[in-house]
PDB file of N, CA and C in Angstrom:
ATOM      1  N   UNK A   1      69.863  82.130 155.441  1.00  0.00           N
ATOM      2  CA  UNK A   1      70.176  81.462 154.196  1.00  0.00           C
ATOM      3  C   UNK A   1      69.216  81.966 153.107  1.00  0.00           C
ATOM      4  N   UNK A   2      70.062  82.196 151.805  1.00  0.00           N
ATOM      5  CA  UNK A   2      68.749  82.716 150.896  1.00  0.00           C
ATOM      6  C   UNK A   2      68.528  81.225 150.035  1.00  0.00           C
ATOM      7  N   UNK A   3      67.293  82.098 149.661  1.00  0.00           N
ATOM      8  CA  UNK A   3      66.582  80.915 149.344  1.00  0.00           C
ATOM      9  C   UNK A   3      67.088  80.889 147.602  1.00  0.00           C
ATOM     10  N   UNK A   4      66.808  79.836 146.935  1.00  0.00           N
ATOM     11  CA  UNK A   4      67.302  79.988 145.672  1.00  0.00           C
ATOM     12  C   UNK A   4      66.325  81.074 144.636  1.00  0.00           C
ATOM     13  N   UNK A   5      65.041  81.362 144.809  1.00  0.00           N
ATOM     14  CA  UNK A   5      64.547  82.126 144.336  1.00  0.00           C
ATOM     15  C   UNK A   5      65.504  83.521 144.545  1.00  0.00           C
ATOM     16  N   UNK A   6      66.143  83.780 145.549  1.00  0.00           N
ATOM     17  CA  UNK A   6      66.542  85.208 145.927  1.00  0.00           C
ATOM     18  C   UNK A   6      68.325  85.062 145.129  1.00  0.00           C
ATOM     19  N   UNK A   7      68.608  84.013 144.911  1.00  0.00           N
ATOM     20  CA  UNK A   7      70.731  83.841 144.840  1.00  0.00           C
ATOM     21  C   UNK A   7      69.772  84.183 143.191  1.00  0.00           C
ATOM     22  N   UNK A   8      69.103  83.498 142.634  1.00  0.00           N
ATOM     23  CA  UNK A   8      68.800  83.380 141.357  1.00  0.00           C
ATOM     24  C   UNK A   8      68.801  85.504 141.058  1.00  0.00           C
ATOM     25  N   UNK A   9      67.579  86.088 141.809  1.00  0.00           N
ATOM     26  CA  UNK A   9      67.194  87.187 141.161  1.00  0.00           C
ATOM     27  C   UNK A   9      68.605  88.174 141.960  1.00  0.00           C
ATOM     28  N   UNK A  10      69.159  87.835 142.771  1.00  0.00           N
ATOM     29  CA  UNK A  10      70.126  88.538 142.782  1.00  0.00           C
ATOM     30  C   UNK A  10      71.455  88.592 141.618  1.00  0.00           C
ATOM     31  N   UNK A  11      71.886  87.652 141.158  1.00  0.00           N
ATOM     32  CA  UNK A  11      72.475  87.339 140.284  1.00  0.00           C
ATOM     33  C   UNK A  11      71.924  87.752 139.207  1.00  0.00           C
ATOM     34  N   UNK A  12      70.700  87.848 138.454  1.00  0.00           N
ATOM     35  CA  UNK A  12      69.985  88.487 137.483  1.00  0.00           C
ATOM     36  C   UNK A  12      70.467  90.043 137.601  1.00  0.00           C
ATOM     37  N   UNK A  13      69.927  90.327 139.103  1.00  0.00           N
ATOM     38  CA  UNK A  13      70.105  92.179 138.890  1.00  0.00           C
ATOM     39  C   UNK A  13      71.656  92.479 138.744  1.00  0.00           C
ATOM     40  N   UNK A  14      72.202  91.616 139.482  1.00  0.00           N
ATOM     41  CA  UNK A  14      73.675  92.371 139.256  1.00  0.00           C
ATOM     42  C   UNK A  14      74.187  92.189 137.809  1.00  0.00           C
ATOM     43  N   UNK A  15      74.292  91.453 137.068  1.00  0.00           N
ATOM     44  CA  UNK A  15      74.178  91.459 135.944  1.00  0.00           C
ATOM     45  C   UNK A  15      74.087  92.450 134.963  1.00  0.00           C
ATOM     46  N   UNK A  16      72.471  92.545 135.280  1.00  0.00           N
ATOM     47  CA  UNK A  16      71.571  93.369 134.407  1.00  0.00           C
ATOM     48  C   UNK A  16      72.612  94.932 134.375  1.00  0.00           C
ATOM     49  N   UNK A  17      72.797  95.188 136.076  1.00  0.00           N
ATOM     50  CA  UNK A  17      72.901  95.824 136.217  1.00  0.00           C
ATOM     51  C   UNK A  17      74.586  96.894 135.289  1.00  0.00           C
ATOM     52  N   UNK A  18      75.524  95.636 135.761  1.00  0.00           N
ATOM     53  CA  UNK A  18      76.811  95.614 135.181  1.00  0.00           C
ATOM     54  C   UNK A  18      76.715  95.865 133.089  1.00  0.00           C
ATOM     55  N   UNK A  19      75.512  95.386 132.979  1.00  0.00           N
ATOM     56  CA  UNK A  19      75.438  95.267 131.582  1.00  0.00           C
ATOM     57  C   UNK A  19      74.345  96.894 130.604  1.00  0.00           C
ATOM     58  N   UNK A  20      74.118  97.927 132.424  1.00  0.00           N
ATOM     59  CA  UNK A  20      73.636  99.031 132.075  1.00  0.00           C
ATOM     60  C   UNK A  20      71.914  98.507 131.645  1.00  0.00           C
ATOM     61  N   UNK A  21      71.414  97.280 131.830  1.00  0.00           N
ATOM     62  CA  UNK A  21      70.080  96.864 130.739  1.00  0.00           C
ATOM     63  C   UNK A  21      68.779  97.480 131.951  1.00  0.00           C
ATOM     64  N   UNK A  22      68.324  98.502 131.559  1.00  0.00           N
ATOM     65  CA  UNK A  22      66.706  98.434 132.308  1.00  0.00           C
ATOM     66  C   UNK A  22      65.836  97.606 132.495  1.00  0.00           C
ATOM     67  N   UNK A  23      65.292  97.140 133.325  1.00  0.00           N
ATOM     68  CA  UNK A  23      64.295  96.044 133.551  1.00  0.00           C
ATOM     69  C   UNK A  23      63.457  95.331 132.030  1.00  0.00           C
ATOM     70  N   UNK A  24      63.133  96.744 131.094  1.00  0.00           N
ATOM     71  CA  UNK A  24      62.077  96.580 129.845  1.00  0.00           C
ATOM     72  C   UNK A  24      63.160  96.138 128.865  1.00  0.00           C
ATOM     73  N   UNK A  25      64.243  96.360 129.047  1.00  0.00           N
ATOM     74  CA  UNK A  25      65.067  96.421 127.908  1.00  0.00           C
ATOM     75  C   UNK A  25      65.559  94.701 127.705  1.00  0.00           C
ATOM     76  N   UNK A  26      66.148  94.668 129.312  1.00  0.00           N
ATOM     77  CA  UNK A  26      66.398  92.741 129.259  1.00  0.00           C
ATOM     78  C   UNK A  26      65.226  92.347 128.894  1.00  0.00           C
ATOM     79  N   UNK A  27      64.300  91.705 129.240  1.00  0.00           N
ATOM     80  CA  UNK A  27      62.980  91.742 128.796  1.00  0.00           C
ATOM     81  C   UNK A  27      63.052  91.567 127.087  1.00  0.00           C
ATOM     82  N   UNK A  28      62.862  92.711 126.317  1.00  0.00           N
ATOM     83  CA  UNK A  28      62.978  92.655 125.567  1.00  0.00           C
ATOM     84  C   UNK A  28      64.041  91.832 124.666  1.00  0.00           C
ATOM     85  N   UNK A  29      64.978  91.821 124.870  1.00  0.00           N
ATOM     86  CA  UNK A  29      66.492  91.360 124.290  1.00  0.00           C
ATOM     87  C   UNK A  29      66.341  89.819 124.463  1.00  0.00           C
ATOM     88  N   UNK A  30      65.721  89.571 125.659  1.00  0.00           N
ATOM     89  CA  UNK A  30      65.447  88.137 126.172  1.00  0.00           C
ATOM     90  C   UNK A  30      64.173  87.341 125.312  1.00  0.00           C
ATOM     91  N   UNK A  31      62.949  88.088 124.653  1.00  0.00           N
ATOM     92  CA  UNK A  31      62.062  87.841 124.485  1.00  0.00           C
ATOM     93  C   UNK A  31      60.899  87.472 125.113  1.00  0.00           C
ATOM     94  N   UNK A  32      61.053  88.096 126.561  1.00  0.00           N
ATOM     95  CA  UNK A  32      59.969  87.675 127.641  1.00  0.00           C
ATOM     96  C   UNK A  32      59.225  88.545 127.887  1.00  0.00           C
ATOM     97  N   UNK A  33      58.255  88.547 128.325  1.00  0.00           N
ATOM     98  CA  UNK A  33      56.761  89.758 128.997  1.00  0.00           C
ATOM     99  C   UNK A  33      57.893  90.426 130.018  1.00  0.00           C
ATOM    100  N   UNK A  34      57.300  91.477 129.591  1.00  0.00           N
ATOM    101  CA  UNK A  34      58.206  93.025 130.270  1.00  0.00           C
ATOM    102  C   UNK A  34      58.023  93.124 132.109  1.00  0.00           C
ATOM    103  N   UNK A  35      57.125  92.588 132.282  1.00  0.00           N
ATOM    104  CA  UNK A  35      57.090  92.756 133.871  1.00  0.00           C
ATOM    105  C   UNK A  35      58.356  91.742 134.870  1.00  0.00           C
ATOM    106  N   UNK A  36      58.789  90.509 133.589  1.00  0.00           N
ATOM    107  CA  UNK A  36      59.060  89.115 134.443  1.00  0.00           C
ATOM    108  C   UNK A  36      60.338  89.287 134.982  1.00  0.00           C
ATOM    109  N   UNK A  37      61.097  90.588 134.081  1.00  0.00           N
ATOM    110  CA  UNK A  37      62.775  91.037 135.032  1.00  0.00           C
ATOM    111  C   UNK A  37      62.143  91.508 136.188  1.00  0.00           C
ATOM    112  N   UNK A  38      61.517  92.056 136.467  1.00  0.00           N
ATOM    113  CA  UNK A  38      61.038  92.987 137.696  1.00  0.00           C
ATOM    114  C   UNK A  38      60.472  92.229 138.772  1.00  0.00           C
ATOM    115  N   UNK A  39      59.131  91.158 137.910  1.00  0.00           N
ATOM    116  CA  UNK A  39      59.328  90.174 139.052  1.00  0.00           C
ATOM    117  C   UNK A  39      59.979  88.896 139.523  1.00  0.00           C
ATOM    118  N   UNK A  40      60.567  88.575 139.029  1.00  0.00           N
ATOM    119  CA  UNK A  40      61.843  88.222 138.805  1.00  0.00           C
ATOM    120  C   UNK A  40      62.536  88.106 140.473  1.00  0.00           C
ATOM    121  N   UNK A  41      62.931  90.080 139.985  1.00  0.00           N
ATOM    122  CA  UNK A  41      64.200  90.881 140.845  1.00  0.00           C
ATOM    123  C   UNK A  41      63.009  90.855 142.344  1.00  0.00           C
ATOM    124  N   UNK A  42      61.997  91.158 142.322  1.00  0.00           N
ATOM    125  CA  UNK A  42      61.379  91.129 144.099  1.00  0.00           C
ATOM    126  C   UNK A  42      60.872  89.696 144.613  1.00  0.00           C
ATOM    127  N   UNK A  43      61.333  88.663 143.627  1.00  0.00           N
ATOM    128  CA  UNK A  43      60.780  87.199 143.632  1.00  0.00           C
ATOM    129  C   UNK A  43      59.231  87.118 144.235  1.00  0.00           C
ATOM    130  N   UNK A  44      58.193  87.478 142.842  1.00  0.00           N
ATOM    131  CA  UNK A  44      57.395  87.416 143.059  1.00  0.00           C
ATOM    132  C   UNK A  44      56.781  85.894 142.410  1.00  0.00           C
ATOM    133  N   UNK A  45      57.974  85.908 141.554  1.00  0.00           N
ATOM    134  CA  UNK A  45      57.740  84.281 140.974  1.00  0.00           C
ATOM    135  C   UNK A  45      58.757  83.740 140.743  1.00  0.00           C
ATOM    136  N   UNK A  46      58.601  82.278 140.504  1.00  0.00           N
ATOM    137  CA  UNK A  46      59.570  81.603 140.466  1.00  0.00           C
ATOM    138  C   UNK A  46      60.006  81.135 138.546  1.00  0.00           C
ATOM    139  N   UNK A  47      60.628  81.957 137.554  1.00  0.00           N
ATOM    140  CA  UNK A  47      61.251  81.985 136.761  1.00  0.00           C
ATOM    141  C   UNK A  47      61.106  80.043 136.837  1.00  0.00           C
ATOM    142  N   UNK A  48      60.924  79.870 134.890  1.00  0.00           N
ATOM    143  CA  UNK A  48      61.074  78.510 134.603  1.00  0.00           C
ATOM    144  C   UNK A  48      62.508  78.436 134.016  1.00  0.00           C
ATOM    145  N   UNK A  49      62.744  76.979 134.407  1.00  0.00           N
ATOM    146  CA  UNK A  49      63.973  77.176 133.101  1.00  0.00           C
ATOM    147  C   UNK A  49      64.471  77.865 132.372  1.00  0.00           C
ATOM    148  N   UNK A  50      63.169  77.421 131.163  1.00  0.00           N
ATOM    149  CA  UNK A  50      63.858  78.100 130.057  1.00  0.00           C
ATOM    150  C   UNK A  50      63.442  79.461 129.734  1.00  0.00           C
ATOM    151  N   UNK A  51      62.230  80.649 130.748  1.00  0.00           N
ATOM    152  CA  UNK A  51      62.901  81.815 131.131  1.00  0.00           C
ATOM    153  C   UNK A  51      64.296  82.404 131.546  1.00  0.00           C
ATOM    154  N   UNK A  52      64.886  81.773 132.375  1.00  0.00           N
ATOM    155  CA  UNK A  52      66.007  81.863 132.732  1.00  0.00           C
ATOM    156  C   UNK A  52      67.189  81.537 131.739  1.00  0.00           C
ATOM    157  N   UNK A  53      67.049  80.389 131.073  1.00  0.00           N
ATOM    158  CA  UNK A  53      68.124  80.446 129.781  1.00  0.00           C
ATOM    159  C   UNK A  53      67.722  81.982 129.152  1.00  0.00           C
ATOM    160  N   UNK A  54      66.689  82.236 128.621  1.00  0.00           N
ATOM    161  CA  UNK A  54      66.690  83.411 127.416  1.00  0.00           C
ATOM    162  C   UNK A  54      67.148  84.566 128.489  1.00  0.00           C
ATOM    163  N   UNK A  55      67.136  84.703 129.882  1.00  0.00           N
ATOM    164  CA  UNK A  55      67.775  86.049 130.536  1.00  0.00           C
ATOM    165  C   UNK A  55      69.395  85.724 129.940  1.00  0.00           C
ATOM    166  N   UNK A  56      69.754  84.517 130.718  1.00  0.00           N
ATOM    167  CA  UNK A  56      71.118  84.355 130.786  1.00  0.00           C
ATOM    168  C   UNK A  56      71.412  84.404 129.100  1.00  0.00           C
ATOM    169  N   UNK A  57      71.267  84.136 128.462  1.00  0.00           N
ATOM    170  CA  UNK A  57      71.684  84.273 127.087  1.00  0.00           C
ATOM    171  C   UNK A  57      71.589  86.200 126.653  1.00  0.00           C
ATOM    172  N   UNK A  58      70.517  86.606 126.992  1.00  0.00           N
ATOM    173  CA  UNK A  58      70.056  88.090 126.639  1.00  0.00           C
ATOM    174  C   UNK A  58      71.007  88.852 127.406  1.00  0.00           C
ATOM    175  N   UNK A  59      72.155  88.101 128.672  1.00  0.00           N
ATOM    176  CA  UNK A  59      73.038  89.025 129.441  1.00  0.00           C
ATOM    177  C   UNK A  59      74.118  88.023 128.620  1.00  0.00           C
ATOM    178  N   UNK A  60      74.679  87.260 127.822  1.00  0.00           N
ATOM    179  CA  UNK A  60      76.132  86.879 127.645  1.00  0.00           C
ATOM    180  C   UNK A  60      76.393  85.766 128.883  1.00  0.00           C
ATOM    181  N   UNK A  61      75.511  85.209 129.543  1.00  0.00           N
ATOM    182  CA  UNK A  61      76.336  84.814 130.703  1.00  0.00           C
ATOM    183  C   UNK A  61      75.608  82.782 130.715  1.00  0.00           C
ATOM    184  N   UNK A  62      76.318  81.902 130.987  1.00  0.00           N
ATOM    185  CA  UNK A  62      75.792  80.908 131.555  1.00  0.00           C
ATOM    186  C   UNK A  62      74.775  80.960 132.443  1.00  0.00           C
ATOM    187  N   UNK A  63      73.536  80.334 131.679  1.00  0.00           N
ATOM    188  CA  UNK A  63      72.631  80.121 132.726  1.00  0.00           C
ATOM    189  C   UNK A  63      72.731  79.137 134.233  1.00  0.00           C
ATOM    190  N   UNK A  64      73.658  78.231 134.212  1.00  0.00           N
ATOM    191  CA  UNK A  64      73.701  77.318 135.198  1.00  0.00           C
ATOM    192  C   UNK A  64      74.632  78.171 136.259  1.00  0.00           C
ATOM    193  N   UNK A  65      75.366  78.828 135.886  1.00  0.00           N
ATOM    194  CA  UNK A  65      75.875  80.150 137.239  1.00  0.00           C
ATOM    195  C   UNK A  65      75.348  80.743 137.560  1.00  0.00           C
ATOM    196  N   UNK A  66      73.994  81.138 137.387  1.00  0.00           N
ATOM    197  CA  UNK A  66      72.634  82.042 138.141  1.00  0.00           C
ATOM    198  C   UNK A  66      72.274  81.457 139.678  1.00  0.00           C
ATOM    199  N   UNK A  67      72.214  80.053 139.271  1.00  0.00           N
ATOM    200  CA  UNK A  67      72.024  79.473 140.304  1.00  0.00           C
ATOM    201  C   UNK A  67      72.852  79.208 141.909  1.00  0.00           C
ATOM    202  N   UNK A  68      74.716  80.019 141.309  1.00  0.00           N
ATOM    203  CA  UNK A  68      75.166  80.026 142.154  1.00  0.00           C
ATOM    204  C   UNK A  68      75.384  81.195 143.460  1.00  0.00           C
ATOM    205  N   UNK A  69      75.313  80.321 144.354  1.00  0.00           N
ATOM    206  CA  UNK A  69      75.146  81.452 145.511  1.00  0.00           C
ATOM    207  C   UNK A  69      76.489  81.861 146.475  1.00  0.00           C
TER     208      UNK A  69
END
């Protein structure tokens, strides 16, 4: 079973990914410190809230569907 840290950063990368955005670039677009897509994506931390709104907004997408696994 994954854990929600992992449904969360998986859902981030595929995203990101679908949307062509480099790790620095979401980041940027999002307004967050450049490392936090990256750690993020190897769940080195656990993303707050409202980090996670400014990803999901910086990809077009509902933040409360990140969460789904």
């Amino acid at each position: 079973m994954d854990t929600l840290s992992q449904v969360v950063a998986c859902n981030i990368l595929n995203l990101r990914t679908r949307a062509g955005l480099p790790c620095l670039a979401l980041a940027s677009e999002a307004g967050i410190g450049q490392d936090i897509p990256h750690d993020i994506g190897h769940t080195c931390i656990n993303p707050s809230v409202r980090t996670i709104d400014k990803i999901a907004d910086a990809l077009d997408f509902p933040s409360y569907q990140l969460f789904a696994g």
